[in-house]
PDB file of N, CA and C in Angstrom:
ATOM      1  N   UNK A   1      36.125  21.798  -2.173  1.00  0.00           N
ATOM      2  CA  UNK A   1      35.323  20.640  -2.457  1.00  0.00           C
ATOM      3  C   UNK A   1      34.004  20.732  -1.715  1.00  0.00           C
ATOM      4  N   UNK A   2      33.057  20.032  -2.372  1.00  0.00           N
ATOM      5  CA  UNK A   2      31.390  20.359  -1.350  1.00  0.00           C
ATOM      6  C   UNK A   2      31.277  18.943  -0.732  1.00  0.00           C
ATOM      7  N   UNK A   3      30.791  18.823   0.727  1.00  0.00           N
ATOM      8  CA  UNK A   3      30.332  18.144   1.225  1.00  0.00           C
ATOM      9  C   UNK A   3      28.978  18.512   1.618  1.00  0.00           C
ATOM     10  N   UNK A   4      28.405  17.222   2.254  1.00  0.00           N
ATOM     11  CA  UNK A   4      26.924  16.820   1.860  1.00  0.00           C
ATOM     12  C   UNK A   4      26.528  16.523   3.142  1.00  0.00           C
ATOM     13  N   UNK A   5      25.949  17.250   4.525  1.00  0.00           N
ATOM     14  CA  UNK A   5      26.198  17.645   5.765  1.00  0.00           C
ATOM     15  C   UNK A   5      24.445  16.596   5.873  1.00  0.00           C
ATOM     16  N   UNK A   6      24.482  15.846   6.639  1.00  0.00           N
ATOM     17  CA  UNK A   6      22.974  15.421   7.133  1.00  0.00           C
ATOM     18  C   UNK A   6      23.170  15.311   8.808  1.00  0.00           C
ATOM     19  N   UNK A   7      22.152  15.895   9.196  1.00  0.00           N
ATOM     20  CA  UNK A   7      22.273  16.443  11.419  1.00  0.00           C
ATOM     21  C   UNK A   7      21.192  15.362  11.383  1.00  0.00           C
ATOM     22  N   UNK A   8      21.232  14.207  12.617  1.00  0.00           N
ATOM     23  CA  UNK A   8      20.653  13.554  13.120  1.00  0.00           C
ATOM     24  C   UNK A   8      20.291  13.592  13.846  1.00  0.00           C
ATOM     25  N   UNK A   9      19.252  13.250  15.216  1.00  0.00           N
ATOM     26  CA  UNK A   9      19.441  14.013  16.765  1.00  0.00           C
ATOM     27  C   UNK A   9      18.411  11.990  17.092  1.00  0.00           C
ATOM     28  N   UNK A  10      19.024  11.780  18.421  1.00  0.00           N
ATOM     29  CA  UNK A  10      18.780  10.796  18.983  1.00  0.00           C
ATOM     30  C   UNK A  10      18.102  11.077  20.483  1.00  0.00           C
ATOM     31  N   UNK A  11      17.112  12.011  19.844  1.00  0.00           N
ATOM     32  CA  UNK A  11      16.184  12.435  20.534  1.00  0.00           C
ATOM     33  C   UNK A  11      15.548  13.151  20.134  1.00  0.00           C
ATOM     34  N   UNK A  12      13.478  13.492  21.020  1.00  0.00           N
ATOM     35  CA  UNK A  12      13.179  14.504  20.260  1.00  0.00           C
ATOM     36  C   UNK A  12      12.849  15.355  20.223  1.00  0.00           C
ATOM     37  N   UNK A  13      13.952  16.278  20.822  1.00  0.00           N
ATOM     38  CA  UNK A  13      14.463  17.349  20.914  1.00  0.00           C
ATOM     39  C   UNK A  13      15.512  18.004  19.776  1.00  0.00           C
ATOM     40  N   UNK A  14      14.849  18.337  18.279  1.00  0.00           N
ATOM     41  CA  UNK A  14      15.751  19.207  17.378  1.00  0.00           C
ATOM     42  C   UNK A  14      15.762  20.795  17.868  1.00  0.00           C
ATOM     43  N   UNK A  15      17.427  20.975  17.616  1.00  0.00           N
ATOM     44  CA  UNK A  15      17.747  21.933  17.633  1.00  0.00           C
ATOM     45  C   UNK A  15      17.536  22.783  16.474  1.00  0.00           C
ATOM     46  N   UNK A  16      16.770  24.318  16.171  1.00  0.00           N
ATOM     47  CA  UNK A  16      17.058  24.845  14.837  1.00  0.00           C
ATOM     48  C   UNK A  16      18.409  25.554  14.263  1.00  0.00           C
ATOM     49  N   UNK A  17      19.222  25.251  15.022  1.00  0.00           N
ATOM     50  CA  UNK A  17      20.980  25.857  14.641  1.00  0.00           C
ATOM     51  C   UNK A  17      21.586  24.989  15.602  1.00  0.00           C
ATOM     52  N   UNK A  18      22.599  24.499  14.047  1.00  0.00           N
ATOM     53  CA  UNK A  18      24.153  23.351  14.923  1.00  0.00           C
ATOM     54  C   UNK A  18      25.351  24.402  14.310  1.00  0.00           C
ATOM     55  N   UNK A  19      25.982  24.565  15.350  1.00  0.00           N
ATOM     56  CA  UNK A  19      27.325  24.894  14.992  1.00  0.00           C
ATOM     57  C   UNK A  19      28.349  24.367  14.378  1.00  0.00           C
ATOM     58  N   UNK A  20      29.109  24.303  13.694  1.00  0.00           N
ATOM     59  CA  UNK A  20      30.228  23.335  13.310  1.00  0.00           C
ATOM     60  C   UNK A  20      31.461  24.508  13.421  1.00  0.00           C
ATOM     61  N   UNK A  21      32.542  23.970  14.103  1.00  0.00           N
ATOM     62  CA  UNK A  21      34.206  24.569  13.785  1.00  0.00           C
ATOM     63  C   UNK A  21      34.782  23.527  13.585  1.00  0.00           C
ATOM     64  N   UNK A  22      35.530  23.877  11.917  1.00  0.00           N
ATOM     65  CA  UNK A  22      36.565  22.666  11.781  1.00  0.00           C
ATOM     66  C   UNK A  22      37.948  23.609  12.170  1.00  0.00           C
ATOM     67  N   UNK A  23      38.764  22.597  13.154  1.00  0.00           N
ATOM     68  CA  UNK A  23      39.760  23.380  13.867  1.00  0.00           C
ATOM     69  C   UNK A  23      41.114  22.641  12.929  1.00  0.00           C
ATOM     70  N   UNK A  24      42.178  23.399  12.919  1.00  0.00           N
ATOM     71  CA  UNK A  24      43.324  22.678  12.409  1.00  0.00           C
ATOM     72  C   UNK A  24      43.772  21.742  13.400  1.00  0.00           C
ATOM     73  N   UNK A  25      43.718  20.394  13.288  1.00  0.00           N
ATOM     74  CA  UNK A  25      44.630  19.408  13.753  1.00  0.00           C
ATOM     75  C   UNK A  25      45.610  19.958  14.785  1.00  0.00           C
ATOM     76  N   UNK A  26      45.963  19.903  15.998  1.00  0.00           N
ATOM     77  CA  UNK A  26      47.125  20.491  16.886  1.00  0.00           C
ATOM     78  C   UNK A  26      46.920  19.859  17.980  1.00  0.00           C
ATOM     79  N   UNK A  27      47.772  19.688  18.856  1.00  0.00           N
ATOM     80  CA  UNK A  27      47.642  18.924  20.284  1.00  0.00           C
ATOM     81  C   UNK A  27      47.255  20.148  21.318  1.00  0.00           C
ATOM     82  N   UNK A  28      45.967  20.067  21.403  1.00  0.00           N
ATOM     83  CA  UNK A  28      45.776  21.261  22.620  1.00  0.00           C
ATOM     84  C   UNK A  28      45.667  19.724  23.877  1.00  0.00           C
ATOM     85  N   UNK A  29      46.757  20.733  25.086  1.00  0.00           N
ATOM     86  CA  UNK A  29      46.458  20.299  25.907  1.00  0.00           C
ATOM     87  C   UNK A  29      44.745  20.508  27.104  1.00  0.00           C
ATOM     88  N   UNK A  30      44.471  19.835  27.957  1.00  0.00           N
ATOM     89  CA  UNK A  30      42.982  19.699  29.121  1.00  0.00           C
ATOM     90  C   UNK A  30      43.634  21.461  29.806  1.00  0.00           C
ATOM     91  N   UNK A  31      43.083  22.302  29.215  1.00  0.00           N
ATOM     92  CA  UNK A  31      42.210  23.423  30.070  1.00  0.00           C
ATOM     93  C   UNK A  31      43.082  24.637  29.023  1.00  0.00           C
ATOM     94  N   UNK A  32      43.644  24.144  27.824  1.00  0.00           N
ATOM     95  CA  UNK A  32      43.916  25.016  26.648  1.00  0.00           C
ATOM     96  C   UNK A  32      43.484  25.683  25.768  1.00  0.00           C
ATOM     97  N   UNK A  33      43.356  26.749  25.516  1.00  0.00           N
ATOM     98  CA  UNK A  33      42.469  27.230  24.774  1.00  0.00           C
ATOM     99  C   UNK A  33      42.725  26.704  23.501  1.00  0.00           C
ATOM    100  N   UNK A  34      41.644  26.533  22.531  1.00  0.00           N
ATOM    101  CA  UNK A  34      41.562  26.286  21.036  1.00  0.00           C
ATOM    102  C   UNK A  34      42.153  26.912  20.109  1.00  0.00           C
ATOM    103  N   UNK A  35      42.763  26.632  19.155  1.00  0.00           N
ATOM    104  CA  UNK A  35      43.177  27.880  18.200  1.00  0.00           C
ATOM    105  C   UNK A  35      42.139  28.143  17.515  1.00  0.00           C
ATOM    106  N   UNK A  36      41.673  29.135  16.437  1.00  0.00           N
ATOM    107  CA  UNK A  36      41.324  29.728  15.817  1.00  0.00           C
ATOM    108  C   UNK A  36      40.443  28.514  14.828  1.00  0.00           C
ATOM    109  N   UNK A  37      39.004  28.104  14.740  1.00  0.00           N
ATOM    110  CA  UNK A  37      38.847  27.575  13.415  1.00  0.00           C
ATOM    111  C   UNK A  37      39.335  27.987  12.234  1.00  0.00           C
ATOM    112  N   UNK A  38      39.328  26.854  11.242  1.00  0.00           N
ATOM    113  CA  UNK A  38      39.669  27.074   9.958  1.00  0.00           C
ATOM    114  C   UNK A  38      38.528  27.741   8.974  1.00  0.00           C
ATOM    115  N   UNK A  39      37.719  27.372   9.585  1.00  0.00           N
ATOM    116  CA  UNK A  39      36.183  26.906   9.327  1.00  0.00           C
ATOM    117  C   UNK A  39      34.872  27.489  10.393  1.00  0.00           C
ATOM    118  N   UNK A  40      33.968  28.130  10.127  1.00  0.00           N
ATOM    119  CA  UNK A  40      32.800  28.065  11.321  1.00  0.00           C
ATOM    120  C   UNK A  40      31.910  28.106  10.010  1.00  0.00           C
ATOM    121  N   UNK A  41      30.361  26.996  10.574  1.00  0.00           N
ATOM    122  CA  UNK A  41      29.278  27.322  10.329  1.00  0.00           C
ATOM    123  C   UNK A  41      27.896  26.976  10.411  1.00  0.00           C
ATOM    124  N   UNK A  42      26.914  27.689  10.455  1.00  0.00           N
ATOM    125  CA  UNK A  42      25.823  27.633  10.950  1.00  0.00           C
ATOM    126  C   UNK A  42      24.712  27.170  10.129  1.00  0.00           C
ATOM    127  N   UNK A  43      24.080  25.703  10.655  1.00  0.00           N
ATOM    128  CA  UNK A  43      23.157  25.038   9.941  1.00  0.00           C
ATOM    129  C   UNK A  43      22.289  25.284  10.524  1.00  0.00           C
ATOM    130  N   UNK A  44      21.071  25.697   9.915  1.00  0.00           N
ATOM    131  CA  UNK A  44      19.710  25.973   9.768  1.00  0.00           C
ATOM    132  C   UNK A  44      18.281  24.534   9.790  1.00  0.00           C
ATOM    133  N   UNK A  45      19.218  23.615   9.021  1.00  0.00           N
ATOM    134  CA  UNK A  45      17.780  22.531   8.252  1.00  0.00           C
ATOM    135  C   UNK A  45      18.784  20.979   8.895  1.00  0.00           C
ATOM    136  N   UNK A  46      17.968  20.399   8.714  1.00  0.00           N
ATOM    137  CA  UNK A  46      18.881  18.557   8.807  1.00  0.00           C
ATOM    138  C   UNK A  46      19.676  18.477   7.641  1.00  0.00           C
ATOM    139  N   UNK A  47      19.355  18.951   6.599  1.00  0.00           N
ATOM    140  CA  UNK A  47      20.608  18.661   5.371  1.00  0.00           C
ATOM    141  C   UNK A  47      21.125  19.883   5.057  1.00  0.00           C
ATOM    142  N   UNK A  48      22.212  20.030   4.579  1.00  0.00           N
ATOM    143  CA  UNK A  48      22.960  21.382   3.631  1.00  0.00           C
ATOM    144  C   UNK A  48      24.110  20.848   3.031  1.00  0.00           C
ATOM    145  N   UNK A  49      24.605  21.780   2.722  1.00  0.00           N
ATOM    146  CA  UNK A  49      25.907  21.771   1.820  1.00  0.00           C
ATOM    147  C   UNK A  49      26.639  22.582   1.985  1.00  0.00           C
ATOM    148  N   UNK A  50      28.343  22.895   1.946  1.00  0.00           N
ATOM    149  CA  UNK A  50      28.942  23.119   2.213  1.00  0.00           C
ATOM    150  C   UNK A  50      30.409  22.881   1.863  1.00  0.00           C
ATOM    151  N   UNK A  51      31.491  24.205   1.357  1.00  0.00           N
ATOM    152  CA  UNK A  51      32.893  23.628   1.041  1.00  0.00           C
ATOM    153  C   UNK A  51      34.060  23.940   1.795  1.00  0.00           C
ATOM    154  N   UNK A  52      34.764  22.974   1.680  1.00  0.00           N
ATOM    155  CA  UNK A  52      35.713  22.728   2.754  1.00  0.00           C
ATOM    156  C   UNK A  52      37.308  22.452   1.914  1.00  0.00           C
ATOM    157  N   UNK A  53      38.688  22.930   2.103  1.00  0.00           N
ATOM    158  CA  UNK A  53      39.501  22.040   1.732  1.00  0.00           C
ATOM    159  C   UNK A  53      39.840  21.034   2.201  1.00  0.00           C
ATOM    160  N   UNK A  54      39.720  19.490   1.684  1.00  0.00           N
ATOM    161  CA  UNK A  54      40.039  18.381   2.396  1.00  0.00           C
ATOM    162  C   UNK A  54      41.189  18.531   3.287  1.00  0.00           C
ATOM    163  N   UNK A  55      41.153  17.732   3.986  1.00  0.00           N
ATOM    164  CA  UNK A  55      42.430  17.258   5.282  1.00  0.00           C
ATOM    165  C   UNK A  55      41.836  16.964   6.413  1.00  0.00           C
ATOM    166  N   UNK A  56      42.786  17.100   7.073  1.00  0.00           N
ATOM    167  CA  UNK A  56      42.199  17.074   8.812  1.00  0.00           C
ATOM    168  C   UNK A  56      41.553  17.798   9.579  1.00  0.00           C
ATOM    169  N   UNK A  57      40.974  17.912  10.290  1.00  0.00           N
ATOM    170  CA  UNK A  57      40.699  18.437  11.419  1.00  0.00           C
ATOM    171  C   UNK A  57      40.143  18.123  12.483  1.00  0.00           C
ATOM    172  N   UNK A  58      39.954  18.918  13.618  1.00  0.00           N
ATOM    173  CA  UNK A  58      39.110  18.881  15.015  1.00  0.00           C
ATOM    174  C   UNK A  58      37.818  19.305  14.616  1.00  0.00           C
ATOM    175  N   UNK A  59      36.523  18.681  14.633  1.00  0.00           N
ATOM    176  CA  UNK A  59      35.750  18.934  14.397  1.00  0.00           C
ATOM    177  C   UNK A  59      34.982  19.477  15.661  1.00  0.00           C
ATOM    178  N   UNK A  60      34.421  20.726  16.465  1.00  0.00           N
ATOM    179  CA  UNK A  60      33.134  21.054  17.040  1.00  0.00           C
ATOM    180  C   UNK A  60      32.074  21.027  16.848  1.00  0.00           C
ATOM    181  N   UNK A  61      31.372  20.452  17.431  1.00  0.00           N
ATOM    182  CA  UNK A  61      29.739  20.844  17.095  1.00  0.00           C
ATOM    183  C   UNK A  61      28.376  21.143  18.587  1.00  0.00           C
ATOM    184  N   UNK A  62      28.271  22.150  18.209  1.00  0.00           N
ATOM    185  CA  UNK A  62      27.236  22.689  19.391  1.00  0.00           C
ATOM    186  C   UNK A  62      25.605  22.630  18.809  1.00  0.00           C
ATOM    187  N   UNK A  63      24.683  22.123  19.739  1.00  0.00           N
ATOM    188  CA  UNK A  63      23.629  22.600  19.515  1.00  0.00           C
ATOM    189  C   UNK A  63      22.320  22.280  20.575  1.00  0.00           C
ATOM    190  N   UNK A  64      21.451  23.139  20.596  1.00  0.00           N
ATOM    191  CA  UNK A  64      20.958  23.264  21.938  1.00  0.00           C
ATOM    192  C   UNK A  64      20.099  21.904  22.249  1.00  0.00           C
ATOM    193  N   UNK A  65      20.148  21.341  23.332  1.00  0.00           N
ATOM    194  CA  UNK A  65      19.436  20.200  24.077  1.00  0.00           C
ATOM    195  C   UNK A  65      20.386  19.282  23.543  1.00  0.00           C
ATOM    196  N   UNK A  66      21.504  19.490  22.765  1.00  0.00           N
ATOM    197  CA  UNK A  66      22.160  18.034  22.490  1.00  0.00           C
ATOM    198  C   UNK A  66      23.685  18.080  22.860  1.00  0.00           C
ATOM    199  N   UNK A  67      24.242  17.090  23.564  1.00  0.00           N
ATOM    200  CA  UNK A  67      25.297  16.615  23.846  1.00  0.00           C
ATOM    201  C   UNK A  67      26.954  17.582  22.943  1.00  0.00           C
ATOM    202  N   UNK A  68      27.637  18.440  23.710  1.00  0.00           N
ATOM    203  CA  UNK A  68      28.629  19.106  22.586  1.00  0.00           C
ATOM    204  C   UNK A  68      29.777  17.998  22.350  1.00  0.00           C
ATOM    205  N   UNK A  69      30.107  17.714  20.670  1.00  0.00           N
ATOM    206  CA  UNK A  69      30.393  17.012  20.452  1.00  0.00           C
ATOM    207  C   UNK A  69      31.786  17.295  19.427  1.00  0.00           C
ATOM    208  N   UNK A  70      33.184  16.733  19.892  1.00  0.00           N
ATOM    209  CA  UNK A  70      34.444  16.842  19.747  1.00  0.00           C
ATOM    210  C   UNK A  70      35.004  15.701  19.125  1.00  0.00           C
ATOM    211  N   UNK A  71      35.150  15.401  17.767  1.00  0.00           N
ATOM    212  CA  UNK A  71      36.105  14.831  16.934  1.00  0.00           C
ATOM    213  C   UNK A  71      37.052  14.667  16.043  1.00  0.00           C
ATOM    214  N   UNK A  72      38.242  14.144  15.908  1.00  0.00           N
ATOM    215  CA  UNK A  72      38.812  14.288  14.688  1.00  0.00           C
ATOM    216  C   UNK A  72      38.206  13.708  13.897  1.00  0.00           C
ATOM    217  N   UNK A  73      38.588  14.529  12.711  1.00  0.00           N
ATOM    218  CA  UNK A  73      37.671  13.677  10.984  1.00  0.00           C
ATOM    219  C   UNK A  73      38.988  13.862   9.980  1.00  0.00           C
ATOM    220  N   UNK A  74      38.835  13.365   9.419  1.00  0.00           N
ATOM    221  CA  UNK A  74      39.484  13.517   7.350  1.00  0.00           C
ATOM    222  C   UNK A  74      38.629  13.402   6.632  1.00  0.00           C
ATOM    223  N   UNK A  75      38.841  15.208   5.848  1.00  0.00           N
ATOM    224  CA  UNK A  75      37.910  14.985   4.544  1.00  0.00           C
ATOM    225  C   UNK A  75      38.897  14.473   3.155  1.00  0.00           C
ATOM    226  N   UNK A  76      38.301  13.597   2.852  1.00  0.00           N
ATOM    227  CA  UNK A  76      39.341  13.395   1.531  1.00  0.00           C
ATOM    228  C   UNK A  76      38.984  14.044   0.400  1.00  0.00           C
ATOM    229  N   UNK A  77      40.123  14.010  -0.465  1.00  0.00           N
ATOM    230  CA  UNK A  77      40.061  14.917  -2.184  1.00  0.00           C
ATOM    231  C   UNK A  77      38.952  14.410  -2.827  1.00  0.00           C
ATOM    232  N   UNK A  78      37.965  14.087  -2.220  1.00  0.00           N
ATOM    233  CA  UNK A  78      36.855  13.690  -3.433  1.00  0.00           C
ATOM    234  C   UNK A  78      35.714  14.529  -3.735  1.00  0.00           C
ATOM    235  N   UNK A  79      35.104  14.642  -4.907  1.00  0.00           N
ATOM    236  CA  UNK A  79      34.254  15.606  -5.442  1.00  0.00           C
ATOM    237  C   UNK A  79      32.936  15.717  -4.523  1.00  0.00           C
ATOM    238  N   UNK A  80      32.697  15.082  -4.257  1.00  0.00           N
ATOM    239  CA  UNK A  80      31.098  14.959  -3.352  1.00  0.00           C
ATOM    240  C   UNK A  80      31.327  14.180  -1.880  1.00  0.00           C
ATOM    241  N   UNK A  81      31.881  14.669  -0.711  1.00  0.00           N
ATOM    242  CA  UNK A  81      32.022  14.157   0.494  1.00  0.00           C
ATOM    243  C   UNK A  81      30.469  13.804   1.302  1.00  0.00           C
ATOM    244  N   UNK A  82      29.810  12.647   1.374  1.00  0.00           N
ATOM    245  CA  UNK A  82      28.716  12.872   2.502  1.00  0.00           C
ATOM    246  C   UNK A  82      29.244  12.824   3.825  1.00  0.00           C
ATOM    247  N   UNK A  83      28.574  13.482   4.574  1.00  0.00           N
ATOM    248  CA  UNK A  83      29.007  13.444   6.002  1.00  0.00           C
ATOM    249  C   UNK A  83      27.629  13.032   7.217  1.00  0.00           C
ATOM    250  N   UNK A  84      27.889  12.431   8.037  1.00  0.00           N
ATOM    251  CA  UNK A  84      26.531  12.315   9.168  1.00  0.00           C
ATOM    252  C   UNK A  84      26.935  12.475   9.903  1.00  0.00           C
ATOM    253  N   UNK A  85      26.092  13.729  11.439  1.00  0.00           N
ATOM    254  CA  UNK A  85      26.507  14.001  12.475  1.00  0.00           C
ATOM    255  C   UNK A  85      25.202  13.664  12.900  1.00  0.00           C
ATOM    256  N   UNK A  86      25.464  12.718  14.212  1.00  0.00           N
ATOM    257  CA  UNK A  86      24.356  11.743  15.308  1.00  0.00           C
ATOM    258  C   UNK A  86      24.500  12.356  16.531  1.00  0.00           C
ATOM    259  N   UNK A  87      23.458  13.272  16.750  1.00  0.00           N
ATOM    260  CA  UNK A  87      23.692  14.148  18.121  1.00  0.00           C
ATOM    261  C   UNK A  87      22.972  13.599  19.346  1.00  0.00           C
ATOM    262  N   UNK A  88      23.372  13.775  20.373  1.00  0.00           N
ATOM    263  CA  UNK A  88      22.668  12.955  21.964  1.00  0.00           C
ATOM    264  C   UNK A  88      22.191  14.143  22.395  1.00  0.00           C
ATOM    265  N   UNK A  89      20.988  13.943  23.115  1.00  0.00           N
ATOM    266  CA  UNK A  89      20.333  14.317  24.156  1.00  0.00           C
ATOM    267  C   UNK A  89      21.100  14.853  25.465  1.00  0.00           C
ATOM    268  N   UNK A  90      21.302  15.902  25.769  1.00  0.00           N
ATOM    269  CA  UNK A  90      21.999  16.597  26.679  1.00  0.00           C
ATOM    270  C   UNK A  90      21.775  16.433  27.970  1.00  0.00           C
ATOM    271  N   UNK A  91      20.471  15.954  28.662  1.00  0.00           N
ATOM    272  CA  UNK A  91      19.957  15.754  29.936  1.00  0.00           C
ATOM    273  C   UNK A  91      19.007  14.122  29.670  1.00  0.00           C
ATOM    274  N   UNK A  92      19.510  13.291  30.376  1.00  0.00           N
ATOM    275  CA  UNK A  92      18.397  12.161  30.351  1.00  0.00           C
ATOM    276  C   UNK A  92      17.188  12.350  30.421  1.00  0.00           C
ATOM    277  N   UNK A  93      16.055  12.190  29.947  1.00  0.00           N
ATOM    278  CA  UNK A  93      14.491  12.280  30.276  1.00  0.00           C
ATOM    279  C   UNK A  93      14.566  13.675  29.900  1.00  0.00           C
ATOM    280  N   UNK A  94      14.940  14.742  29.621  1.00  0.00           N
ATOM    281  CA  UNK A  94      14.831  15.667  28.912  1.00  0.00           C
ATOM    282  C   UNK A  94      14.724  15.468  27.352  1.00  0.00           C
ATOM    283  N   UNK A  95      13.212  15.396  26.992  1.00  0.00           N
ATOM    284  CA  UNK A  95      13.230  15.813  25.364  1.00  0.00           C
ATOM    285  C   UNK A  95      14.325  14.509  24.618  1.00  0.00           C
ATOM    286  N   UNK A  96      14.433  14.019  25.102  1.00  0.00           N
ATOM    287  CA  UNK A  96      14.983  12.091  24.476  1.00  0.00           C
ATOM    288  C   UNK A  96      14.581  11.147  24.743  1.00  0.00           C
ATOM    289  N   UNK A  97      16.190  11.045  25.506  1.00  0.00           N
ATOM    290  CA  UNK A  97      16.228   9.369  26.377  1.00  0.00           C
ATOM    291  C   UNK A  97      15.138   9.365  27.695  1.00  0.00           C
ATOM    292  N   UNK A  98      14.181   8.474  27.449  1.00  0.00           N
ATOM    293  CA  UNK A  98      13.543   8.663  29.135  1.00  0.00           C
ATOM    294  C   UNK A  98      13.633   7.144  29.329  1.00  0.00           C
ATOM    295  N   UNK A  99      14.938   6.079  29.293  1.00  0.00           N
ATOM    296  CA  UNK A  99      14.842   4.822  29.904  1.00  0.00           C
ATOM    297  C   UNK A  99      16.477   4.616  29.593  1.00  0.00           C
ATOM    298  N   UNK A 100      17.002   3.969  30.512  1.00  0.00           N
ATOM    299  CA  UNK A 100      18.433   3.545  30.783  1.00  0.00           C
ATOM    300  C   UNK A 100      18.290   2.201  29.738  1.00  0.00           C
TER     301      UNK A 100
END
């Protein structure tokens, strides 16, 4: 199925490559290594596209000056998934946030 990927950054500091690993769903325990993505890939622009088989997963996302960011998601069986990833500023007053 294709989903419809838009990178946000809440700061302004864009990165030109975000990483994404969608990981299979599993209980890793604090200082466990990850299993294997299902999934890796490398965005270039603020929008793309991209196919995935729906379900679960652990979502990763890396990218430089912004906050690395770890969630579960569900993609569901539908023909056109949009998705938004809202990335933070990695250092306060660095290239973002400069006020509490």
């Amino acid at each position: 199925m294709n989903v419809d990927l838009t990178v946000k950054y809440n700061g302004a500091i864009k990165s030109d490559s975000v990483y994404l690993f969608f990981y299979p769903t599993t209980n890793v325990e604090l200082g466990q290594r990850l299993p294997m993505p299902d999934k890796k890939l490398v965005i270039h622009k603020s929008e793309s596209e991209f196919q995935i088989y729906p379900g679960a997963y652990t979502l990763g996302v890396l990218a430089f000056g912004s906050k690395p960011l770890n969630t579960r998601i569900y993609i569901p069986p539908v023909q056109n998934f949009k998705m938004e990833l809202e990335l933070n500023p990695q250092i306060i007053g660095w290239g973002g946030i400069n006020q509490i």
